[in-house]
PDB file of N, CA and C in Angstrom:
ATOM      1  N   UNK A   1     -86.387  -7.812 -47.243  1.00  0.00           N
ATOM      2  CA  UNK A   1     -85.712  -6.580 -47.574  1.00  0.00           C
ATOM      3  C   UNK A   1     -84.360  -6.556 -46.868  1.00  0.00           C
ATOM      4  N   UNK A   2     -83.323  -5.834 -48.021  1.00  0.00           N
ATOM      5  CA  UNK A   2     -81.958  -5.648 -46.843  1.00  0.00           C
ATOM      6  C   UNK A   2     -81.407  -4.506 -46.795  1.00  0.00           C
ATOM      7  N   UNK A   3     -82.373  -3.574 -46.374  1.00  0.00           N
ATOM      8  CA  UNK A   3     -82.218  -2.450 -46.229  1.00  0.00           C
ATOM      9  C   UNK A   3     -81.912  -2.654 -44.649  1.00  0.00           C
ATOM     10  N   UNK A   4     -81.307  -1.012 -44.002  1.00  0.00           N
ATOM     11  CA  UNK A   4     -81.119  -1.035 -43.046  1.00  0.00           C
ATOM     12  C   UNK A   4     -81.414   0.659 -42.475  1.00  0.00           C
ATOM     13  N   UNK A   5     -81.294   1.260 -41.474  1.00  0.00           N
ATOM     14  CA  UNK A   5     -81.514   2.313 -40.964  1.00  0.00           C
ATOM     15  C   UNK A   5     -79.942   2.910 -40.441  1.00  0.00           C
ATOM     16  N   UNK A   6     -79.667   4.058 -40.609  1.00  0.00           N
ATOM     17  CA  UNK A   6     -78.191   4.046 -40.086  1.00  0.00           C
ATOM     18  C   UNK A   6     -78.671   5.468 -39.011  1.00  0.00           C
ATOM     19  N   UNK A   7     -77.436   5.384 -38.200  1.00  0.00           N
ATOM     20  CA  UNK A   7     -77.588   6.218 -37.075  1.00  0.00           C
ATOM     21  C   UNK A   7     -75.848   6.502 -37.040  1.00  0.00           C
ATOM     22  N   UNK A   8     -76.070   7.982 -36.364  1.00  0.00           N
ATOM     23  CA  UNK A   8     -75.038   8.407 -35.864  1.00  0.00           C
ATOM     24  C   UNK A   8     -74.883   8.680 -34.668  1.00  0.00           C
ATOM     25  N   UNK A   9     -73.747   8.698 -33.805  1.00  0.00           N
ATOM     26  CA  UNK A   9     -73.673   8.389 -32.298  1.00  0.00           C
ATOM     27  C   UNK A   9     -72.679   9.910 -32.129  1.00  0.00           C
ATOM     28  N   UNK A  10     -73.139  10.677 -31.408  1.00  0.00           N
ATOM     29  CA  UNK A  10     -72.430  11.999 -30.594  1.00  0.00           C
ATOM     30  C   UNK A  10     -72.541  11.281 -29.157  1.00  0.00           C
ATOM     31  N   UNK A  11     -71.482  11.626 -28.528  1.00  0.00           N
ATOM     32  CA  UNK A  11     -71.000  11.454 -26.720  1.00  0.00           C
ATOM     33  C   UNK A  11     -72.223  10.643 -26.400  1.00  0.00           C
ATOM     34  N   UNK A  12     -72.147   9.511 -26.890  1.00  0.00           N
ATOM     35  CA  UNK A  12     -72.529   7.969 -26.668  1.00  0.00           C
ATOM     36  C   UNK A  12     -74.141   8.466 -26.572  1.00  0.00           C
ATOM     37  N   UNK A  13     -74.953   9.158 -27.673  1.00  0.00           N
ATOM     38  CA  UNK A  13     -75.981   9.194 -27.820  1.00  0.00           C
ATOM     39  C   UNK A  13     -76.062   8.774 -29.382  1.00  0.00           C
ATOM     40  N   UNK A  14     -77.027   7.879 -29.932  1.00  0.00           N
ATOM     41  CA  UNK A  14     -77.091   7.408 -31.123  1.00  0.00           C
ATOM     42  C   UNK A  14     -78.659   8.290 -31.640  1.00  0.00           C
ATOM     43  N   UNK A  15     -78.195   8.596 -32.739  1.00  0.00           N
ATOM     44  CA  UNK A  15     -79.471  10.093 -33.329  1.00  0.00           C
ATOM     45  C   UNK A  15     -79.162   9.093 -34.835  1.00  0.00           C
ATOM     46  N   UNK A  16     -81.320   8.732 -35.418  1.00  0.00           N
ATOM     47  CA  UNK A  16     -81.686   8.315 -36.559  1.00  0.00           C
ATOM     48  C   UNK A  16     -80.651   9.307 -37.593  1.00  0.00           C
ATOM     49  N   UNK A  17     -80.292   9.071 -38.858  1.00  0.00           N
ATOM     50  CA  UNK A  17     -79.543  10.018 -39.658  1.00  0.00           C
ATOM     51  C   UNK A  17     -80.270   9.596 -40.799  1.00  0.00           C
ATOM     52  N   UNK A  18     -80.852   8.257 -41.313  1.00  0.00           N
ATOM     53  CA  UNK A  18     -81.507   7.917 -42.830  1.00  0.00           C
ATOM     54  C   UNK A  18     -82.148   6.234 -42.326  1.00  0.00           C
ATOM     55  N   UNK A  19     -83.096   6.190 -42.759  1.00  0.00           N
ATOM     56  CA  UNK A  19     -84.085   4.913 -42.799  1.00  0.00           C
ATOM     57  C   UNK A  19     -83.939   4.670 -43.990  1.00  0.00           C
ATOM     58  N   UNK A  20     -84.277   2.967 -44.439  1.00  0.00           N
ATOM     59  CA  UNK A  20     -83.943   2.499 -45.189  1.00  0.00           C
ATOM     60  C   UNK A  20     -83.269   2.440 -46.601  1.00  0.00           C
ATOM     61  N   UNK A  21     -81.362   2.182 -45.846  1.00  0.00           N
ATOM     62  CA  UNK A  21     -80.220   2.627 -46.395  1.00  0.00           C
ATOM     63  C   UNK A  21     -80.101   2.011 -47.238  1.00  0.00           C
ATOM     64  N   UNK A  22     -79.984   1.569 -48.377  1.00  0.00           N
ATOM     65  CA  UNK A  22     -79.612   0.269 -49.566  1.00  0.00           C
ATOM     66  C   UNK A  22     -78.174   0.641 -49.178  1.00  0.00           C
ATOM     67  N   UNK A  23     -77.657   1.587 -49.786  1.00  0.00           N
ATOM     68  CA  UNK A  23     -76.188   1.792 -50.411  1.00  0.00           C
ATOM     69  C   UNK A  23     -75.332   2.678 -49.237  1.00  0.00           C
ATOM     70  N   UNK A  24     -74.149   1.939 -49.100  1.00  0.00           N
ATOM     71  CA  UNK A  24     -73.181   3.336 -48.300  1.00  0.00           C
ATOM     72  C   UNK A  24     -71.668   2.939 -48.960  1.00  0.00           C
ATOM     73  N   UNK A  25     -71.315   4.261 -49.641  1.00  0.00           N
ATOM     74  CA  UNK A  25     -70.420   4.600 -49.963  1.00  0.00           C
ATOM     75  C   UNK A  25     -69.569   5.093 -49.332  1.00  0.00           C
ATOM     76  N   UNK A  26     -67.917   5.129 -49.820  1.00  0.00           N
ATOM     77  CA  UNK A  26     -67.234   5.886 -49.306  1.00  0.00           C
ATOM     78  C   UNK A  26     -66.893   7.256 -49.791  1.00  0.00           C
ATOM     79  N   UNK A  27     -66.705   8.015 -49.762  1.00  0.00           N
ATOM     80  CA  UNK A  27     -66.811   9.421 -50.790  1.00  0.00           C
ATOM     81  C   UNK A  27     -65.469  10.193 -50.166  1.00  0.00           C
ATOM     82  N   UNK A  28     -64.649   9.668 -49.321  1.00  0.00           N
ATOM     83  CA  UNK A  28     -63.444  10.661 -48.898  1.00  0.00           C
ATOM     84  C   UNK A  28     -63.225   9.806 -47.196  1.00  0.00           C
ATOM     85  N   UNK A  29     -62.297  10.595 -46.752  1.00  0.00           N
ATOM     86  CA  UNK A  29     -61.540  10.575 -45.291  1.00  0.00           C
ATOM     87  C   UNK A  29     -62.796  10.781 -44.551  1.00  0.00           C
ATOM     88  N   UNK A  30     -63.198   9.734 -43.967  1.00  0.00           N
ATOM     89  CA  UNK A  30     -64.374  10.111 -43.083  1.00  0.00           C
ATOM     90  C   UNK A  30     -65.894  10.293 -43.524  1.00  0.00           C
ATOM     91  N   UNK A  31     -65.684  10.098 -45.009  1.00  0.00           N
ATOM     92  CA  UNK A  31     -67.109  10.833 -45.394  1.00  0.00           C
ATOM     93  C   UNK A  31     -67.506   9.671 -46.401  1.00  0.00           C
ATOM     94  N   UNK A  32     -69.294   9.447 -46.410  1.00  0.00           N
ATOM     95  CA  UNK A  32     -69.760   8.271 -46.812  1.00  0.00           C
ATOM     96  C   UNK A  32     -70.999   8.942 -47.636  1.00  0.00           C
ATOM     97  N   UNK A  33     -71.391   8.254 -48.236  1.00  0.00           N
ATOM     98  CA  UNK A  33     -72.548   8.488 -49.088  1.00  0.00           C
ATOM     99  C   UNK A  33     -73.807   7.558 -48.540  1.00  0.00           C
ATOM    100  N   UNK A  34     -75.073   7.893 -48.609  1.00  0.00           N
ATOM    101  CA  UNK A  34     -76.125   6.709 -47.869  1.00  0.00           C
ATOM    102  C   UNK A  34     -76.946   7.333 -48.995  1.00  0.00           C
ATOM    103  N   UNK A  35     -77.588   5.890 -49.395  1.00  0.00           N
ATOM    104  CA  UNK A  35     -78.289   5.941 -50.463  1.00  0.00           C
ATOM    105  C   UNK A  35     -79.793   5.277 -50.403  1.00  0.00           C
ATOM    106  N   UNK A  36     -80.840   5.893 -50.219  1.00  0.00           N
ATOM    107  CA  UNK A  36     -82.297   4.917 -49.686  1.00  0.00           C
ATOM    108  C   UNK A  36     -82.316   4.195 -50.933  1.00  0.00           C
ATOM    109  N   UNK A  37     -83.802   3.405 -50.454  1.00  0.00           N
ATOM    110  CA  UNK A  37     -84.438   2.254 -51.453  1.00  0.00           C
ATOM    111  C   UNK A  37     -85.042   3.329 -52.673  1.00  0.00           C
ATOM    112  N   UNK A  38     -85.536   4.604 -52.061  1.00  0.00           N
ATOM    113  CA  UNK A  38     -86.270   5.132 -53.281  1.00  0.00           C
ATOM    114  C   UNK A  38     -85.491   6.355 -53.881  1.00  0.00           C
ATOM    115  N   UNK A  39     -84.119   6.185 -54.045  1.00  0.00           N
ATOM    116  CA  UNK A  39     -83.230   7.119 -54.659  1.00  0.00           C
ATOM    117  C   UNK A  39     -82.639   8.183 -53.624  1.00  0.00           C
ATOM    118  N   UNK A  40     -83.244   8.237 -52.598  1.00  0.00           N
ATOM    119  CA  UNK A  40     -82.695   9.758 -51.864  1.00  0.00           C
ATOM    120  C   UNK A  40     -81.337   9.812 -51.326  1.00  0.00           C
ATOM    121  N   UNK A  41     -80.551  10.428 -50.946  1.00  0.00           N
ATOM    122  CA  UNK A  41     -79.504  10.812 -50.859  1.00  0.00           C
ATOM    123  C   UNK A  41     -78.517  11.191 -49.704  1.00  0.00           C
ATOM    124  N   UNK A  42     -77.537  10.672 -48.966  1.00  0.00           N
ATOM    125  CA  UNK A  42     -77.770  11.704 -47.774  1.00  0.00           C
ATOM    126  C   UNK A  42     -75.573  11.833 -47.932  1.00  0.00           C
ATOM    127  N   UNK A  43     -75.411  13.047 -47.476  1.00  0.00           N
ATOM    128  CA  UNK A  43     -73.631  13.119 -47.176  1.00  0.00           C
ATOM    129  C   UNK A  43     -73.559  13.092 -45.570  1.00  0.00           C
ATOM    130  N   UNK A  44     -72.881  11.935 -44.980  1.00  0.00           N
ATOM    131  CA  UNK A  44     -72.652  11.860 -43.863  1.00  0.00           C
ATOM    132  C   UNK A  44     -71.152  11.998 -43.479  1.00  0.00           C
ATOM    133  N   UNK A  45     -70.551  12.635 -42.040  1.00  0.00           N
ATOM    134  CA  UNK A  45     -68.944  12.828 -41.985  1.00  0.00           C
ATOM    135  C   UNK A  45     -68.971  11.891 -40.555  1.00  0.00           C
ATOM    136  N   UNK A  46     -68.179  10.696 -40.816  1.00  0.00           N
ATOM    137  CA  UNK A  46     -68.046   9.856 -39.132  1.00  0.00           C
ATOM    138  C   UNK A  46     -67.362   8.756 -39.981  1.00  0.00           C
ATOM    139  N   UNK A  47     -66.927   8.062 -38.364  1.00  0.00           N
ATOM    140  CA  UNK A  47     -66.251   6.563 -38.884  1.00  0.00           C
ATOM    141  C   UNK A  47     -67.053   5.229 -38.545  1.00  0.00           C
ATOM    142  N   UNK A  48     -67.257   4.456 -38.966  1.00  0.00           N
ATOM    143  CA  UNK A  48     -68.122   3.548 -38.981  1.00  0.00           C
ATOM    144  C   UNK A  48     -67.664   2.236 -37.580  1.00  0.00           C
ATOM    145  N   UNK A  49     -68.450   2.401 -37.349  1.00  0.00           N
ATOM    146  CA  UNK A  49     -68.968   1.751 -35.469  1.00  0.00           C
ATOM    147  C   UNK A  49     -68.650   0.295 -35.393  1.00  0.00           C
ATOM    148  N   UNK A  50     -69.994   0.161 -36.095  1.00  0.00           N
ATOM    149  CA  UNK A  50     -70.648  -1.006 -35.916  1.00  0.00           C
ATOM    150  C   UNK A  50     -71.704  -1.279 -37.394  1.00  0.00           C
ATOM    151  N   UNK A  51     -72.015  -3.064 -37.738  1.00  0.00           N
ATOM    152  CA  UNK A  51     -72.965  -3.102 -38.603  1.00  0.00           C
ATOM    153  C   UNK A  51     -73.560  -4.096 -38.605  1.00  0.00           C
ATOM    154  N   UNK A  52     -75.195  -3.530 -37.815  1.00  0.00           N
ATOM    155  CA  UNK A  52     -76.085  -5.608 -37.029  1.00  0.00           C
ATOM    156  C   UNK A  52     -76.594  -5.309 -38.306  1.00  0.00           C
ATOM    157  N   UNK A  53     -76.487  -6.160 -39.336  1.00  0.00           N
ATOM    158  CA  UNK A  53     -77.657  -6.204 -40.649  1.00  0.00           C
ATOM    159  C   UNK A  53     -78.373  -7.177 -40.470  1.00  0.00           C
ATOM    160  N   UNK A  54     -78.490  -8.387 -39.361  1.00  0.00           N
ATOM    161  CA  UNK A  54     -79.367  -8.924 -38.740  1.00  0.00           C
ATOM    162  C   UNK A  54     -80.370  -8.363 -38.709  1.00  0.00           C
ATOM    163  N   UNK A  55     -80.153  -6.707 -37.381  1.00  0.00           N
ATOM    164  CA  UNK A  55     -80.837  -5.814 -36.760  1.00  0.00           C
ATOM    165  C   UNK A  55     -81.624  -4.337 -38.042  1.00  0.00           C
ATOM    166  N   UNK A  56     -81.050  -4.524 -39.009  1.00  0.00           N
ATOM    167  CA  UNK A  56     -80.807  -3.607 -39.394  1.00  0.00           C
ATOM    168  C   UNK A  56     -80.374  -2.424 -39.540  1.00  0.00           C
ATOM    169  N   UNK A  57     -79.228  -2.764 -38.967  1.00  0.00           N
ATOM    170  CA  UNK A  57     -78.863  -1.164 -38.125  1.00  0.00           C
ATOM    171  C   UNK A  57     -77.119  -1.206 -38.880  1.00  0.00           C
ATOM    172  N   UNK A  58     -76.618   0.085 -38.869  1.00  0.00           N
ATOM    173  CA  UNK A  58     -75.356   0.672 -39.149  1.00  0.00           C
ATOM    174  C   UNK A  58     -75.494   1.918 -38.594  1.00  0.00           C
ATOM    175  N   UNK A  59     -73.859   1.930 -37.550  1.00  0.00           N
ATOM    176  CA  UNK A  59     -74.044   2.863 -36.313  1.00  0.00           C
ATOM    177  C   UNK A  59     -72.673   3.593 -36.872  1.00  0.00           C
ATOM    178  N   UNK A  60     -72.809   4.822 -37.465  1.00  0.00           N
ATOM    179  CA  UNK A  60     -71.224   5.654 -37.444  1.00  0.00           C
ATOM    180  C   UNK A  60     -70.675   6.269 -35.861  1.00  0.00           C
ATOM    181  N   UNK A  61     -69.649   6.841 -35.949  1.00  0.00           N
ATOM    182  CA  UNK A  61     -69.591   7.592 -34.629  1.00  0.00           C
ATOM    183  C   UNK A  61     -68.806   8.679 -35.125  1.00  0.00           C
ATOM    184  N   UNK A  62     -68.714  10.211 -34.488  1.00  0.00           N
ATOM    185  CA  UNK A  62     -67.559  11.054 -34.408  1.00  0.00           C
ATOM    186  C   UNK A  62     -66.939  11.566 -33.341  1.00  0.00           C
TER     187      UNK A  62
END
């Protein structure tokens, strides 16, 4: 599978935001679209960190 889990990071604390991400879009200045394996949906506002897809992980920050 190459899904991944994404997280968002406030004052260097990283908080789960969506488990297994297929899709991330860009949708505007700052703002991304995350899309799971089974259709769900999420609007996220941050700039993008980091991305271990090794790890499965994609880390935004604001």
């Amino acid at each position: 599978m190459c899904e991944a889990n994404v997280y968002l990071e406030k004052n260097g604390i990283e908080e789960l935001v969506m488990e297994s991400v297929d899709i991330v879009e860009p949708e505007g200045d700052d703002t991304f679209r995350l899309v799971g394996i089974f259709g769900d949906q999420k609007i996220i506002r941050g700039r993008l960190k980091a991305m271990k897809l090794v790890d499965h992980r994609i880390v935004f920050c604001v």
